[in-house]
Protein backbone atom coordinates (compact mmCIF):
# COMPACT_ATOMS: atom_id res chain seq x y z
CA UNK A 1 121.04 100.97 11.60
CA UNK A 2 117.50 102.09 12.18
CA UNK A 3 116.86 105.14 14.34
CA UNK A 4 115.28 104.29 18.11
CA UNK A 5 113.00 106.50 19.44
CA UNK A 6 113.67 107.53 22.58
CA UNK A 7 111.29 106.09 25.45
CA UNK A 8 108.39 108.37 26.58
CA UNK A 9 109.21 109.69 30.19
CA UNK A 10 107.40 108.08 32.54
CA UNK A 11 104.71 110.84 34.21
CA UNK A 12 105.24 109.46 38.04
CA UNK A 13 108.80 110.61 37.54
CA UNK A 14 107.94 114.10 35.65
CA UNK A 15 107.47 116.24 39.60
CA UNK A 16 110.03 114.15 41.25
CA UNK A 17 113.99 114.17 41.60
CA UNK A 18 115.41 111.98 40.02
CA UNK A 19 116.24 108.96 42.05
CA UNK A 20 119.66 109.36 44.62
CA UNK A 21 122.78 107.46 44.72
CA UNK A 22 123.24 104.35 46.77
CA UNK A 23 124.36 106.10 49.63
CA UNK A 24 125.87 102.58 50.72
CA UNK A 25 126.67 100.47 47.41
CA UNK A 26 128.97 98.46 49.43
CA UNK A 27 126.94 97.39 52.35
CA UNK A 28 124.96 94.11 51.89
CA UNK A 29 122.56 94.75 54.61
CA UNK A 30 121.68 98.23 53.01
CA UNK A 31 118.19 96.90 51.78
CA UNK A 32 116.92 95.31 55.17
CA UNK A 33 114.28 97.79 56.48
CA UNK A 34 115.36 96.63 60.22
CA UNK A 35 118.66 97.59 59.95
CA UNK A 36 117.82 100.64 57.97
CA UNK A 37 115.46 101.66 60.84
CA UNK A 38 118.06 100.60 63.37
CA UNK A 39 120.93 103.40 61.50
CA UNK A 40 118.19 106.10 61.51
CA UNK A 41 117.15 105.85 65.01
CA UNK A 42 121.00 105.70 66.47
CA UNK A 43 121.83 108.62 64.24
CA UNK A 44 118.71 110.80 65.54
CA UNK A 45 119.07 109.86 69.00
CA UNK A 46 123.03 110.70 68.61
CA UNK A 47 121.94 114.01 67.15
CA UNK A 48 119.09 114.84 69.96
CA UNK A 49 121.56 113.97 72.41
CA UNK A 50 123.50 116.50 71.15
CA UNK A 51 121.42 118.99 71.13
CA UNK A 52 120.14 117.98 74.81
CA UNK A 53 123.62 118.89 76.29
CA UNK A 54 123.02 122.58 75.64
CA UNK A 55 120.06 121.90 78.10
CA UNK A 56 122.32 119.79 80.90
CA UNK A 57 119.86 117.00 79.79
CA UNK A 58 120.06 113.31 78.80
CA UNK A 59 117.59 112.19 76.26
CA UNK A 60 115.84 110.23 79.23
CA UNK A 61 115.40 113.12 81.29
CA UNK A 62 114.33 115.29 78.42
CA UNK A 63 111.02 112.93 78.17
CA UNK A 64 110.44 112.28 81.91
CA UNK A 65 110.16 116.25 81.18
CA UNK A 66 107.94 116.13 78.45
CA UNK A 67 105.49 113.51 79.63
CA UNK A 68 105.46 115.46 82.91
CA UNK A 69 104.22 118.65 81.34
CA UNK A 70 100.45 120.22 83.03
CA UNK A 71 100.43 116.99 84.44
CA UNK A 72 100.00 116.41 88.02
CA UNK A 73 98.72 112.55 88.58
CA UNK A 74 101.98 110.88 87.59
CA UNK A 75 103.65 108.22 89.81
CA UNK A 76 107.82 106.78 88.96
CA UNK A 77 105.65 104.05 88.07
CA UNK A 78 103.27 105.77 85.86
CA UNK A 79 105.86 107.20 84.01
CA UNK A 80 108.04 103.80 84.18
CA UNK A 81 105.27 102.01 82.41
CA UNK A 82 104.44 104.87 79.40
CA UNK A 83 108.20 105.17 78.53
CA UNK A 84 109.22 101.33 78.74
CA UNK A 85 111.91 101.97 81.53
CA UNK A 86 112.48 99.71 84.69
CA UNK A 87 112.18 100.26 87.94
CA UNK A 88 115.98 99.89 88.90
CA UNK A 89 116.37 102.98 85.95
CA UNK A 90 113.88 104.83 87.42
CA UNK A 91 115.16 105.44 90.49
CA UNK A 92 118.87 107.06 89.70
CA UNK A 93 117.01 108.57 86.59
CA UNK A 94 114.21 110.33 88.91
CA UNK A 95 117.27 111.40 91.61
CA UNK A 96 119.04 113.25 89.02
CA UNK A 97 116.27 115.32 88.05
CA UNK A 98 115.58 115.77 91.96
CA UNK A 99 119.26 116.70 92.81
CA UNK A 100 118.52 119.09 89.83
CA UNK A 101 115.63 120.87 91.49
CA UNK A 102 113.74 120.29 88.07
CA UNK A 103 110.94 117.81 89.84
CA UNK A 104 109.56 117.37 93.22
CA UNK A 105 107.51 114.42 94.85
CA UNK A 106 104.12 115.06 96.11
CA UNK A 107 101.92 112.36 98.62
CA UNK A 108 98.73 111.15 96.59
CA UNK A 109 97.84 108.72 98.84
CA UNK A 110 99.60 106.58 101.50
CA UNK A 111 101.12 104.95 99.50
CA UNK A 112 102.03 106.94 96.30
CA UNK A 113 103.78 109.86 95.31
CA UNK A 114 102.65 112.05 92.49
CA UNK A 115 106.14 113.29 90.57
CA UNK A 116 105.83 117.49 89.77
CA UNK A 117 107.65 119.92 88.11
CA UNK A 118 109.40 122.45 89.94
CA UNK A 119 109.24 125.91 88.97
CA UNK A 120 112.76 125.23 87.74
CA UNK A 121 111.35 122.35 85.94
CA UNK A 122 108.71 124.24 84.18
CA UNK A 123 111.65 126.60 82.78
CA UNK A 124 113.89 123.69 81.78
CA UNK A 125 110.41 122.24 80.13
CA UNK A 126 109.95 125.04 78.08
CA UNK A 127 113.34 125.31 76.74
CA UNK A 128 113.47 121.35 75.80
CA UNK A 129 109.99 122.13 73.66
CA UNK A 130 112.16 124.10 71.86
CA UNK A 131 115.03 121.99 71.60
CA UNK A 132 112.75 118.94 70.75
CA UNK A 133 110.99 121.10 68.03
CA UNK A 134 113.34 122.05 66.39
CA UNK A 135 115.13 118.71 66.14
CA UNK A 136 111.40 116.91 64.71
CA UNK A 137 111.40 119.91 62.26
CA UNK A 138 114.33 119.46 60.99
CA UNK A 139 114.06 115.14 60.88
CA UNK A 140 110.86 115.78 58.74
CA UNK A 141 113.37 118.03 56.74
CA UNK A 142 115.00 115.41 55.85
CA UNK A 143 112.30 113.07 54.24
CA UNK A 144 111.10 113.77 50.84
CA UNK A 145 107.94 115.52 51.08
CA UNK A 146 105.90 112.92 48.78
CA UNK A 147 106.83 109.99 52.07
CA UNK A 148 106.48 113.29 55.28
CA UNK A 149 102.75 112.01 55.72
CA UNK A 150 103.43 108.07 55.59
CA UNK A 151 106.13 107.99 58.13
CA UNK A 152 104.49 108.75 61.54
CA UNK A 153 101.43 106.10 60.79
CA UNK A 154 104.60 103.51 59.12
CA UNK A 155 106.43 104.17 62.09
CA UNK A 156 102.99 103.80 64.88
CA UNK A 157 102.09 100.81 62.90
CA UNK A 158 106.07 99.42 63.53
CA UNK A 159 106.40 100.02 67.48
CA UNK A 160 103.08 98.15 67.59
């Protein structure tokens, strides 16, 4: 028997961990990207949720918050249209952050209605910032720091 030398490492793989386990050797649709996506997105959402409830706040209500932050020209539909939520959702989604004192309607015209934070709002505002980054801090966490800067332009280039 001759002696073999042993392969030459291969230099892409020199700073890197080596590669991990199949988390899911079993599962057939494993290595569809859709489905993939699908998993992540439940499990994040499951996880923000989570962390929401500290705050009294659905996921939902937690962006109507955000988007409403130093701004002062939004309408139910405004905001309808730049989260992708109908206008039979809007309406028992606005009224619980009414009933909550956390927004307030204000007349723009005759027939619209700007949508406000209260003061309360503001408060409850401030403390889902936190919430919300703390939870992106630790998603990017997650991801290996060679992919961190490909998966917000992957993910834009994805919702279209």
């Amino acid at each position: 028997m001759t002696d073999h030398a042993k392969p030459l490492p291969n230099p892409e793989l020199r700073d890197h961990d080596p590669p991990a386990a199949d988390p899911w050797p079993d599962d057939p649709l494993a290595a569809l990207p859709g489905y993939l996506l699908r998993r992540a997105a439940n499990a994040m959402m499951a996880e923000l949720a989570t962390r929401l409830t500290a705050l009294d706040l659905r996921i939902s209500e937690a962006t109507v918050l955000l988007l409403l932050g130093g701004r002062e020209d939004l309408t139910s539909a405004d905001i309808g249209k730049a989260l992708d939520i109908q206008r039979a959702n809007m309406v028992p989604l606005l009224a619980r952050l009414e009933t909550a004192g956390l927004i307030r309607r204000e007349p723009i015209n005759r027939k619209s209605q700007a949508i406000l934070l209260t003061e309360a709002g503001q408060d409850r505002l401030a403390r889902v910032r936190e919430v919300t980054d703390r939870f992106e801090r630790d998603l990017l966490d997650r991801v290996p720091d060679a992919h961190r800067a490909h998966l917000v332009p992957a993910l834009r280039a994805l919702s279209g």
